[in-house]
N, C-alpha and C. Protein backbone atom coordinates (compact mmCIF):
# COMPACT_ATOMS: atom_id res chain seq x y z
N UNK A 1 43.04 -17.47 41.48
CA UNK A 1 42.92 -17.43 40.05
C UNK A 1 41.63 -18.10 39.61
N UNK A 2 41.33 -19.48 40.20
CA UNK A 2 40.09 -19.75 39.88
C UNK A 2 39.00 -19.09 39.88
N UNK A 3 38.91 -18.20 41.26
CA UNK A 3 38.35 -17.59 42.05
C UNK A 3 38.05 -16.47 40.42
N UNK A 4 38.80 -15.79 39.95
CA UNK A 4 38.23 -14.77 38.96
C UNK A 4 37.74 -15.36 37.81
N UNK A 5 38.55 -16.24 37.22
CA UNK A 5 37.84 -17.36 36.03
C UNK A 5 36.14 -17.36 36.51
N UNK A 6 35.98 -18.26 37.30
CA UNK A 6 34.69 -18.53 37.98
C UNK A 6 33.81 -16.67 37.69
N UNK A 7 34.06 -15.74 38.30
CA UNK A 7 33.60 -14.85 38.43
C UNK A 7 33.50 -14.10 36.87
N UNK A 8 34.08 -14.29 35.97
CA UNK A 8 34.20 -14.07 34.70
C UNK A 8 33.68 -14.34 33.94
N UNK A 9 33.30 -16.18 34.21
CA UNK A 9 32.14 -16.59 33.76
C UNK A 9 30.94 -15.99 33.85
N UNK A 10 30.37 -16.28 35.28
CA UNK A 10 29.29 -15.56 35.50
C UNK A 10 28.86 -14.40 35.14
N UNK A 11 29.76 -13.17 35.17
CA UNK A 11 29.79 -11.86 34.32
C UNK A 11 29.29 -11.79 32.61
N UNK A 12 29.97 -12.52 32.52
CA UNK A 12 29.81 -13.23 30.61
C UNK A 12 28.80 -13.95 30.37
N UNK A 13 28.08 -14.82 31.19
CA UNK A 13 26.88 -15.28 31.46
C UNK A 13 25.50 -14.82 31.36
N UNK A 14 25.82 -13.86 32.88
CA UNK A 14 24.60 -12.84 32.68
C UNK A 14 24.52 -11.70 31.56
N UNK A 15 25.73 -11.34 31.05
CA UNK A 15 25.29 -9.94 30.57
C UNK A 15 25.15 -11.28 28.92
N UNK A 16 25.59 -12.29 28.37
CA UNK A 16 24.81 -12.78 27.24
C UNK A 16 23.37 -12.91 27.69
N UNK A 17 22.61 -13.46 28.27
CA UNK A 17 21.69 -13.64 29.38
C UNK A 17 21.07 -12.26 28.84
N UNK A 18 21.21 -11.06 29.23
CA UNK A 18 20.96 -9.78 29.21
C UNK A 18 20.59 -9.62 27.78
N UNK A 19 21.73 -9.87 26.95
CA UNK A 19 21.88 -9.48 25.43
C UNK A 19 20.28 -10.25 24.98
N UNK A 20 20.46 -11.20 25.27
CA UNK A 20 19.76 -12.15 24.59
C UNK A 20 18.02 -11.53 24.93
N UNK A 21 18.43 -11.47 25.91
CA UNK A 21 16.57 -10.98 26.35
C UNK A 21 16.43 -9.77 25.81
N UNK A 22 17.25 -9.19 25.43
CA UNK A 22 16.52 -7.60 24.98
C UNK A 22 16.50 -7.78 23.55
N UNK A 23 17.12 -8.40 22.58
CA UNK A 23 17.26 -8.46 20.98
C UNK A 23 15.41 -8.92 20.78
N UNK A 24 15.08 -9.54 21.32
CA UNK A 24 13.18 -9.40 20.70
C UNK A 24 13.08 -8.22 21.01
N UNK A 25 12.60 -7.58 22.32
CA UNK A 25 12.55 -6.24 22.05
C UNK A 25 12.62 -5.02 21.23
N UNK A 26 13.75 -5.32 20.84
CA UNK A 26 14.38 -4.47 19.46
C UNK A 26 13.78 -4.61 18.53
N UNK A 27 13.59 -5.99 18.56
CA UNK A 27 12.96 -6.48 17.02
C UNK A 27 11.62 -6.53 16.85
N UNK A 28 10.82 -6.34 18.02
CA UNK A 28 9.40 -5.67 18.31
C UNK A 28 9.56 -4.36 18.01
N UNK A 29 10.36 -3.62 18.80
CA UNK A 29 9.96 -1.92 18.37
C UNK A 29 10.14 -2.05 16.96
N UNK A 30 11.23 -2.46 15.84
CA UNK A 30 10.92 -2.39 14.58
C UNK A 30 9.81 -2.95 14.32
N UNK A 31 9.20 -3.92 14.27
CA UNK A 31 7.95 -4.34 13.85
C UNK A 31 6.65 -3.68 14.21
N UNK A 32 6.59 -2.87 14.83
CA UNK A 32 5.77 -2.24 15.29
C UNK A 32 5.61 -0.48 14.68
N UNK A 33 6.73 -0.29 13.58
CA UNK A 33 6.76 1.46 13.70
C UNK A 33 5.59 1.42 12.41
N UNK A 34 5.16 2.64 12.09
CA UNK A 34 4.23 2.82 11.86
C UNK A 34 4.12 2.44 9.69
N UNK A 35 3.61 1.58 9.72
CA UNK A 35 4.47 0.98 8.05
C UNK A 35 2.96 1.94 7.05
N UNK A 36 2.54 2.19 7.94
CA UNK A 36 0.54 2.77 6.85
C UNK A 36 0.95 4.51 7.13
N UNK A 37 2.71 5.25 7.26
CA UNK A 37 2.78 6.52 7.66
C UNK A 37 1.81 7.04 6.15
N UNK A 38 1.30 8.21 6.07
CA UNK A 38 1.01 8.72 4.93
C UNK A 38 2.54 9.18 3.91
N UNK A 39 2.50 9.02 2.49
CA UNK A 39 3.48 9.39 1.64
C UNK A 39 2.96 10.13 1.10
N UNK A 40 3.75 10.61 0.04
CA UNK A 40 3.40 11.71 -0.82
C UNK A 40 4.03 10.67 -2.23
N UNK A 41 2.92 10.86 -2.95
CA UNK A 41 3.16 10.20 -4.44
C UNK A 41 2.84 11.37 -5.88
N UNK A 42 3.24 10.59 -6.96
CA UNK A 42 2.46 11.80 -8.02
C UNK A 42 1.45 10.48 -8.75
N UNK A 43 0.28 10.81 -9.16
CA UNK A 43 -0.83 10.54 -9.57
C UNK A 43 -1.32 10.91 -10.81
N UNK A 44 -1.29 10.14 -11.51
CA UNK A 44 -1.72 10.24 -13.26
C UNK A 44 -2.75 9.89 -13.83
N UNK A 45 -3.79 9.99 -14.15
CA UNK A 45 -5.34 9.24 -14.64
C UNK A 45 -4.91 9.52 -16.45
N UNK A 46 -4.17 8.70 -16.91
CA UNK A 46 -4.43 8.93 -18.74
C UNK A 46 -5.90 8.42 -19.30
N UNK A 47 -6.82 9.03 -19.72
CA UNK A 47 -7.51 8.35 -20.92
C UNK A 47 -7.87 8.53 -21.99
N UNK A 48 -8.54 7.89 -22.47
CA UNK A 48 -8.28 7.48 -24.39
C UNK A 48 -8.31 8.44 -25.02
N UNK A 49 -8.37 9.70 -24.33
CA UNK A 49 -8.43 11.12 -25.21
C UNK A 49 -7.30 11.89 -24.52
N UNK A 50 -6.75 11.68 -23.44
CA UNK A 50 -5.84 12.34 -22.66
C UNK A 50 -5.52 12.35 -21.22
N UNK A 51 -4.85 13.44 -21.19
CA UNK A 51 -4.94 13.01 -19.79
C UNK A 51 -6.35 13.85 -18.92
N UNK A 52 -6.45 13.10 -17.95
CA UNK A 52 -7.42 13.56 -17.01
C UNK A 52 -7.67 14.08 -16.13
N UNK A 53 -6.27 13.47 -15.11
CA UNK A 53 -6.08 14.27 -14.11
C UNK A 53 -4.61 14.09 -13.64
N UNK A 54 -3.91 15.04 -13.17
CA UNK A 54 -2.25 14.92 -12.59
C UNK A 54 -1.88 15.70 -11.43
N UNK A 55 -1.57 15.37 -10.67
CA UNK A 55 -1.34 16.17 -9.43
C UNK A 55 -0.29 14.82 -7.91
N UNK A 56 0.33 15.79 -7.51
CA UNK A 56 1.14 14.93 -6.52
C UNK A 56 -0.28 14.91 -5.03
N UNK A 57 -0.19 13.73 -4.42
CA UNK A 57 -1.21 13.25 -3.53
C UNK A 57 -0.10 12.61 -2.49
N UNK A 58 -1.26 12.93 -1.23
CA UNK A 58 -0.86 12.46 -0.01
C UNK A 58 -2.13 11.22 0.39
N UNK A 59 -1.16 9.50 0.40
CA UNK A 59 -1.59 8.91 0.82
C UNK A 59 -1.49 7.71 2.19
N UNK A 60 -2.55 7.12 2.79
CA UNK A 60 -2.35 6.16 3.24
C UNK A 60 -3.71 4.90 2.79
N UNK A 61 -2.90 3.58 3.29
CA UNK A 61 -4.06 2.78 3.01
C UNK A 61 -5.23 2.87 4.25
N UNK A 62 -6.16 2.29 3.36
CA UNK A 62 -7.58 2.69 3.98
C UNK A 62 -8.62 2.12 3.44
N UNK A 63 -9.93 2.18 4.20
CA UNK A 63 -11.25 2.02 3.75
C UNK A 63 -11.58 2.40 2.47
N UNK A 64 -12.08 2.11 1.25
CA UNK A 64 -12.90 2.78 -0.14
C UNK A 64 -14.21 2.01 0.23
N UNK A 65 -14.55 3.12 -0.47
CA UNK A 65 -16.58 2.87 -0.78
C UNK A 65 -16.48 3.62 -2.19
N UNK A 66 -17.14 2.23 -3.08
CA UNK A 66 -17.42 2.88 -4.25
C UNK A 66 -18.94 2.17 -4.32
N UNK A 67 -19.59 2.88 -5.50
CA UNK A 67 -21.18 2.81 -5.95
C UNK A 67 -21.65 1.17 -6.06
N UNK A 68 -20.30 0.60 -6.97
CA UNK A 68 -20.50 -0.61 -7.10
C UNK A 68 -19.88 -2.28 -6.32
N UNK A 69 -18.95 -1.11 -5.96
CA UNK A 69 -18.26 -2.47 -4.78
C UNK A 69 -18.58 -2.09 -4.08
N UNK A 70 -18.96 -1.58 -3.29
CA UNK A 70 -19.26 -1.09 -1.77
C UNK A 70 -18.59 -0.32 -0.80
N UNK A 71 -17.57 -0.78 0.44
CA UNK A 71 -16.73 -0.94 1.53
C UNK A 71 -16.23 -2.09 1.82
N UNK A 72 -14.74 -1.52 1.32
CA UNK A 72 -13.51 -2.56 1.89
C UNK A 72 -12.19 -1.93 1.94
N UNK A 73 -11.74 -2.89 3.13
CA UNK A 73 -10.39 -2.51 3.39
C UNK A 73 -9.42 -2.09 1.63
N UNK A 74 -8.76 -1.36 1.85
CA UNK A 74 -7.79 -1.13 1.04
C UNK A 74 -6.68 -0.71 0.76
N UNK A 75 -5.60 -1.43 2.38
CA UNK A 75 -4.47 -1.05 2.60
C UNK A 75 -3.26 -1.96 2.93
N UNK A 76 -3.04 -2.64 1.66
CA UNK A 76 -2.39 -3.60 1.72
C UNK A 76 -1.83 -4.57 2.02
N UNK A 77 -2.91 -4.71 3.24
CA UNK A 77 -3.15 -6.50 4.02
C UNK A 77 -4.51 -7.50 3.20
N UNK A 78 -4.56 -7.12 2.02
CA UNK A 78 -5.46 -7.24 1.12
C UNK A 78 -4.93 -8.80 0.83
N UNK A 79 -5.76 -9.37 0.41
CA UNK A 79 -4.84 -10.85 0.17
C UNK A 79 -3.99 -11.50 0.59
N UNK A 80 -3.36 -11.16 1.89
CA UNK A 80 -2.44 -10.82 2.52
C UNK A 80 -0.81 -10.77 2.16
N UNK A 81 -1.36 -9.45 1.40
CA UNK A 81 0.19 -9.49 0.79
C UNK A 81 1.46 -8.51 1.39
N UNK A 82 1.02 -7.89 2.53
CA UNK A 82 1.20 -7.53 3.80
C UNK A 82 0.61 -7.85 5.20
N UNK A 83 1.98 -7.76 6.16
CA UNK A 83 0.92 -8.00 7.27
C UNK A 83 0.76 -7.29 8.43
N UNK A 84 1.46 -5.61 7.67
CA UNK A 84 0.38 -4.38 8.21
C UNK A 84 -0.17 -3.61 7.41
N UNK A 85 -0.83 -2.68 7.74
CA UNK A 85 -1.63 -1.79 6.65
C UNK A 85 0.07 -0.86 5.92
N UNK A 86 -0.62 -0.69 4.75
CA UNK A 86 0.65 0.20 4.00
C UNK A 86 -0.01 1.10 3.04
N UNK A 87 0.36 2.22 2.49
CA UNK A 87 -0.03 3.30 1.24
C UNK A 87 0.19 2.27 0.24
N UNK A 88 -1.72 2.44 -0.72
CA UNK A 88 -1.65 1.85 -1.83
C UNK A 88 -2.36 2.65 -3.12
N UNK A 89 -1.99 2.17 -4.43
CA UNK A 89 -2.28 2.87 -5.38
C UNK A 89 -3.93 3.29 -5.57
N UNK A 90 -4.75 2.01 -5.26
CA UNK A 90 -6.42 2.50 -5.49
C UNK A 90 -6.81 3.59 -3.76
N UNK A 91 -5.93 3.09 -3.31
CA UNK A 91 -6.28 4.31 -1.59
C UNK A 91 -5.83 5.24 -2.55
N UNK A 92 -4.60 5.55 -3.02
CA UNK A 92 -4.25 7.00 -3.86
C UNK A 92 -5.13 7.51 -4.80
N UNK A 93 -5.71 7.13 -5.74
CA UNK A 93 -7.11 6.94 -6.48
C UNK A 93 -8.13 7.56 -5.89
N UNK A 94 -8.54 7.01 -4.59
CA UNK A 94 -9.72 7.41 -3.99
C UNK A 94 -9.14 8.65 -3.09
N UNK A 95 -8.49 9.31 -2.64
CA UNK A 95 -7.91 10.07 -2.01
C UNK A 95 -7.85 11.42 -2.90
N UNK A 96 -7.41 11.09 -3.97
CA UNK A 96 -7.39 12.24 -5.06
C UNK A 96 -8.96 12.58 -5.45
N UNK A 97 -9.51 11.57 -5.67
CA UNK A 97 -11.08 11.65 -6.09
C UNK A 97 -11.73 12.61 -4.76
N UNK A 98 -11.70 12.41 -3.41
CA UNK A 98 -12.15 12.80 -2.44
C UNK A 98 -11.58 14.31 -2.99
N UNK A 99 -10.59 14.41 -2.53
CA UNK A 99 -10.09 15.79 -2.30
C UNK A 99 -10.14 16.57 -4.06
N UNK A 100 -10.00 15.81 -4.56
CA UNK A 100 -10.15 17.18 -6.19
C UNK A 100 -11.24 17.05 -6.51
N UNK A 101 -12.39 16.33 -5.88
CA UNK A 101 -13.85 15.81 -6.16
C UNK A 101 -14.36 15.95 -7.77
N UNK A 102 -13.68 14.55 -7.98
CA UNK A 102 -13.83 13.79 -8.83
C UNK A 102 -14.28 12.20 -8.74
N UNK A 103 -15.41 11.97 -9.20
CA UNK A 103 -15.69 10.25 -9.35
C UNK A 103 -15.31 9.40 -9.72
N UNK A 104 -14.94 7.91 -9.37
CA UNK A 104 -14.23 6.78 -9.77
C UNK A 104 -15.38 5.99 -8.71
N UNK A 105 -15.31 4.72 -10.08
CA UNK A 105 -15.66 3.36 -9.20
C UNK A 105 -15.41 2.34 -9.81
N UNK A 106 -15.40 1.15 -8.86
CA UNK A 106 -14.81 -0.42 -9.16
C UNK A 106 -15.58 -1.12 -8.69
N UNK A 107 -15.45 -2.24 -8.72
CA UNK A 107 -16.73 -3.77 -8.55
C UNK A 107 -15.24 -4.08 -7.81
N UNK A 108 -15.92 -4.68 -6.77
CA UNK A 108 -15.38 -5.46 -5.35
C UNK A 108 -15.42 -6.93 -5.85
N UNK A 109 -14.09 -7.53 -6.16
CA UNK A 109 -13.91 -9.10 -6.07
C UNK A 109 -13.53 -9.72 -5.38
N UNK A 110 -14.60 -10.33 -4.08
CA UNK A 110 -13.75 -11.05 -3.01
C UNK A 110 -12.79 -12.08 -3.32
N UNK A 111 -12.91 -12.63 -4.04
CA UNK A 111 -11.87 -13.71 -4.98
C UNK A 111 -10.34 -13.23 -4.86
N UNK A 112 -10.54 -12.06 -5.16
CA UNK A 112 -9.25 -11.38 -5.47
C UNK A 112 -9.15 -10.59 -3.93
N UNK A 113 -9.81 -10.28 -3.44
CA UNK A 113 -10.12 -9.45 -2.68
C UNK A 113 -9.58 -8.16 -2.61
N UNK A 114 -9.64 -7.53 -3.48
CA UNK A 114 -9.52 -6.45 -4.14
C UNK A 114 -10.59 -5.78 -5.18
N UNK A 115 -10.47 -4.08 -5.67
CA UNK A 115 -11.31 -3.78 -6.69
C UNK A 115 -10.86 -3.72 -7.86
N UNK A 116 -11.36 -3.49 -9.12
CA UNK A 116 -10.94 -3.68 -9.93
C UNK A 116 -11.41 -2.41 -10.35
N UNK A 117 -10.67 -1.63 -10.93
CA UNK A 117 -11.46 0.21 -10.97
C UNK A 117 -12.38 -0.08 -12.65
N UNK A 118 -13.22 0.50 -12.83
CA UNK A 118 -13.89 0.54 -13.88
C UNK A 118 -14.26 1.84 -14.25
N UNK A 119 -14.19 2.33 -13.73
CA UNK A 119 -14.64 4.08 -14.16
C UNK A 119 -13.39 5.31 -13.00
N UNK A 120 -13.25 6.14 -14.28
CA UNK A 120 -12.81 6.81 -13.24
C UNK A 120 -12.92 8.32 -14.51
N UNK A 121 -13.42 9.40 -13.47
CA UNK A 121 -13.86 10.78 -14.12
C UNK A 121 -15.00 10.24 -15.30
N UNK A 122 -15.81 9.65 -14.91
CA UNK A 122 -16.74 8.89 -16.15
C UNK A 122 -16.46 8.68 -17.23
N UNK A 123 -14.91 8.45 -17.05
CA UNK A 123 -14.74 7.13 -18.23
C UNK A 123 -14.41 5.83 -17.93
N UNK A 124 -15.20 5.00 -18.64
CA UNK A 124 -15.39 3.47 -18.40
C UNK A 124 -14.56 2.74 -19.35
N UNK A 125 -14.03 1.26 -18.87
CA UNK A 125 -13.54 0.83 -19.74
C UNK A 125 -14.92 0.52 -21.50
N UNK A 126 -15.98 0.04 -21.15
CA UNK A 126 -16.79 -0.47 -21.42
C UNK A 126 -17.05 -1.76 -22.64
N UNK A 127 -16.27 -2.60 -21.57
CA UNK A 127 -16.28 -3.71 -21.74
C UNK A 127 -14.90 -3.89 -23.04
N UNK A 128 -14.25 -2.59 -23.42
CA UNK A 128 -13.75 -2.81 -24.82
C UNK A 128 -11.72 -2.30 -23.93
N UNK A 129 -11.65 -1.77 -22.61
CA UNK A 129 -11.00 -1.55 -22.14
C UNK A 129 -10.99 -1.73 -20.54
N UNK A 130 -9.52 -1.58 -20.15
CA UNK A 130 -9.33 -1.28 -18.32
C UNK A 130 -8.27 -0.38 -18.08
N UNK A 131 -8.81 -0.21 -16.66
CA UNK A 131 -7.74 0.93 -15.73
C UNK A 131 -6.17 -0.30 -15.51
N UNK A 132 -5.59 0.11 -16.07
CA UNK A 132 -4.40 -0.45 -16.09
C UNK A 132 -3.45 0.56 -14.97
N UNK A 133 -2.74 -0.70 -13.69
CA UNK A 133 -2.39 0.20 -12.46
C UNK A 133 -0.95 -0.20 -12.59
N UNK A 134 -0.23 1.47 -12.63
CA UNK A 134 1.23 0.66 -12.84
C UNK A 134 1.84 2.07 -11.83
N UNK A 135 3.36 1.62 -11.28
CA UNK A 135 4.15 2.56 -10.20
C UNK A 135 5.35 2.03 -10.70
N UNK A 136 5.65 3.60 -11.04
CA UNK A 136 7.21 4.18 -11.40
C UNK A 136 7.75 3.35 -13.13
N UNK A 137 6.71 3.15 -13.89
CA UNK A 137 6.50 2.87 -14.79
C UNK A 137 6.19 1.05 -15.11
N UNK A 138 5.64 0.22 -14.24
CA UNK A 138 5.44 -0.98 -14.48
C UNK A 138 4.26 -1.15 -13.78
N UNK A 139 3.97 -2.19 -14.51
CA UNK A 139 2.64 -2.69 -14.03
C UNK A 139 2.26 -3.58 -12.67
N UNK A 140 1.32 -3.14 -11.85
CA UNK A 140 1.84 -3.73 -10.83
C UNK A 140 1.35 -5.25 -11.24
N UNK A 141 1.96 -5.96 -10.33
CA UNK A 141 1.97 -7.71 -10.53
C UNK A 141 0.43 -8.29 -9.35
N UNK A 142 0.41 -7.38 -8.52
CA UNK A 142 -0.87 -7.35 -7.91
C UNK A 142 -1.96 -6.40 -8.06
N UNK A 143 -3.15 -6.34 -7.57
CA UNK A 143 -4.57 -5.32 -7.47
C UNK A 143 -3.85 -4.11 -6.68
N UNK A 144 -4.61 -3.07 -7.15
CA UNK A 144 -4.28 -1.89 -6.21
C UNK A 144 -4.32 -1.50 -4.98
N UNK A 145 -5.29 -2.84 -4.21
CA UNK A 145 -5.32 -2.43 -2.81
C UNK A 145 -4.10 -3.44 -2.09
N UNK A 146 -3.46 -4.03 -3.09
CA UNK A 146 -2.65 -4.74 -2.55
C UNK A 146 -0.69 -4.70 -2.70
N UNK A 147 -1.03 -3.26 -3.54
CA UNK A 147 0.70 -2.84 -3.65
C UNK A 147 1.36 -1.96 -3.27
N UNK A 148 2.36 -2.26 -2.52
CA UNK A 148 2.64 -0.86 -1.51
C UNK A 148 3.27 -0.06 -1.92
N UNK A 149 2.83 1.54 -1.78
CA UNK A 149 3.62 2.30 -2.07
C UNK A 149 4.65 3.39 -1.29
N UNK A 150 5.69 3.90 -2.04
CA UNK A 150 6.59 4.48 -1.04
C UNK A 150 6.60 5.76 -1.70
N UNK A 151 6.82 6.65 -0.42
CA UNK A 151 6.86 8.28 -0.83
C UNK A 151 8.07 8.14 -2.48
N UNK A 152 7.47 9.48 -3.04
CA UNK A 152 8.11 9.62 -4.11
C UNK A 152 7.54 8.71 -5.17
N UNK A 153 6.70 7.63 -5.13
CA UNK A 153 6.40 6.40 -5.90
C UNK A 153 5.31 7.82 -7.55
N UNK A 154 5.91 6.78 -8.97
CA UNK A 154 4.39 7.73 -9.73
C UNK A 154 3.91 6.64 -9.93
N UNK A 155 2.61 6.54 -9.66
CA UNK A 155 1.46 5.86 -10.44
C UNK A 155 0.44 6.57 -10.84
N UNK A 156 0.15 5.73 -12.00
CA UNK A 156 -0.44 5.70 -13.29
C UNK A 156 -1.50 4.90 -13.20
N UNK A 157 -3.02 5.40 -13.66
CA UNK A 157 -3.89 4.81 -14.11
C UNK A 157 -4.43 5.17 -15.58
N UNK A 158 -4.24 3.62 -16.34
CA UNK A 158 -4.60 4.40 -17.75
C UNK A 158 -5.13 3.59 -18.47
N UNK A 159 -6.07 4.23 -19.12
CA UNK A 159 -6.89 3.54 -19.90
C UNK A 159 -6.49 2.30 -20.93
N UNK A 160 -6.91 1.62 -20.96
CA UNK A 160 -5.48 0.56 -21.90
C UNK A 160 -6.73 -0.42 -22.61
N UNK A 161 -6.78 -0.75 -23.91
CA UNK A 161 -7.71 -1.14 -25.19
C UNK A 161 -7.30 -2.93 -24.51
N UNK A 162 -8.23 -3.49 -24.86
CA UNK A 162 -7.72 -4.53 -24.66
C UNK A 162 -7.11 -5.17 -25.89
């Protein structure tokens, strides 16, 4: 009788033993799946006369180059408010601009480390307005390269008076 106790243990031993070593694993392959997949969003440019541009877009986060900020990351390890790349609203911005070739640009604030859009289809705030960035009707609480978005998400860029 001891004889199986004893052996029961050990059984129960190794296979916790077992359990135990594979649960990181697991919890690596989740951490690891792919969080920057491209989504599909809908995309709104309102300004002070109307709208500008509307169309559903396929994004991921990514590199922007604009006239006045330059090149920078812009996929929501931005400030680090992620800590993998993810689909974000100014990557959606520049993605639509690429592909319906249309112009937008922003001034790069490393401070923020993010852009701040200032023009988009050559309209500027100029100095009397801004691109106000909001998804699924609110404003986001962070910069655009820093809020993640999920398939189905609408954002809105719109001209807004100060």
């Amino acid at each position: 009788m001891q004889r199986i106790s004893v052996r029961r243990g050990v059984i129960t031993t190794v296979a916790l033993g077992l359990a135990l070593t594979t649960v990181p694993a697991v919890a690596d392959a989740r951490d690891v799946s792919d969080t920057n997949a491209p989504v599909k969003v809908s995309l709104t440019v309102q300004g002070p006369d109307g709208l500008l541009f509307r169309a559903k877009i396929k994004t991921k986060g990514h590199d922007v180059t604009t006239a006045t900020g330059g090149t920078h990351r812009c996929d929501g390890t931005n400030g680090g408010a992620h800590p993998t790349a993810v689909p974000t609203p100014t990557a959606a911005l520049d993605d639509a601009a690429r592909k319906r070739h249309f112009t937008w640009d922003g001034t790069w604030y490393a401070s923020f480390d993010d852009y701040s859009v200032d023009t988009i289809k050559n309209v500027s705030g100029d100095g009397v307005a801004y691109w106000n960035i909001s998804v699924n009707g609110a404003s986001t609480p962070v910069g655009g390269c820093q809020f993640k978005l999920n398939a189905g998400d609408k954002v809105a860029f719109t001209w807004t008076a100060f």
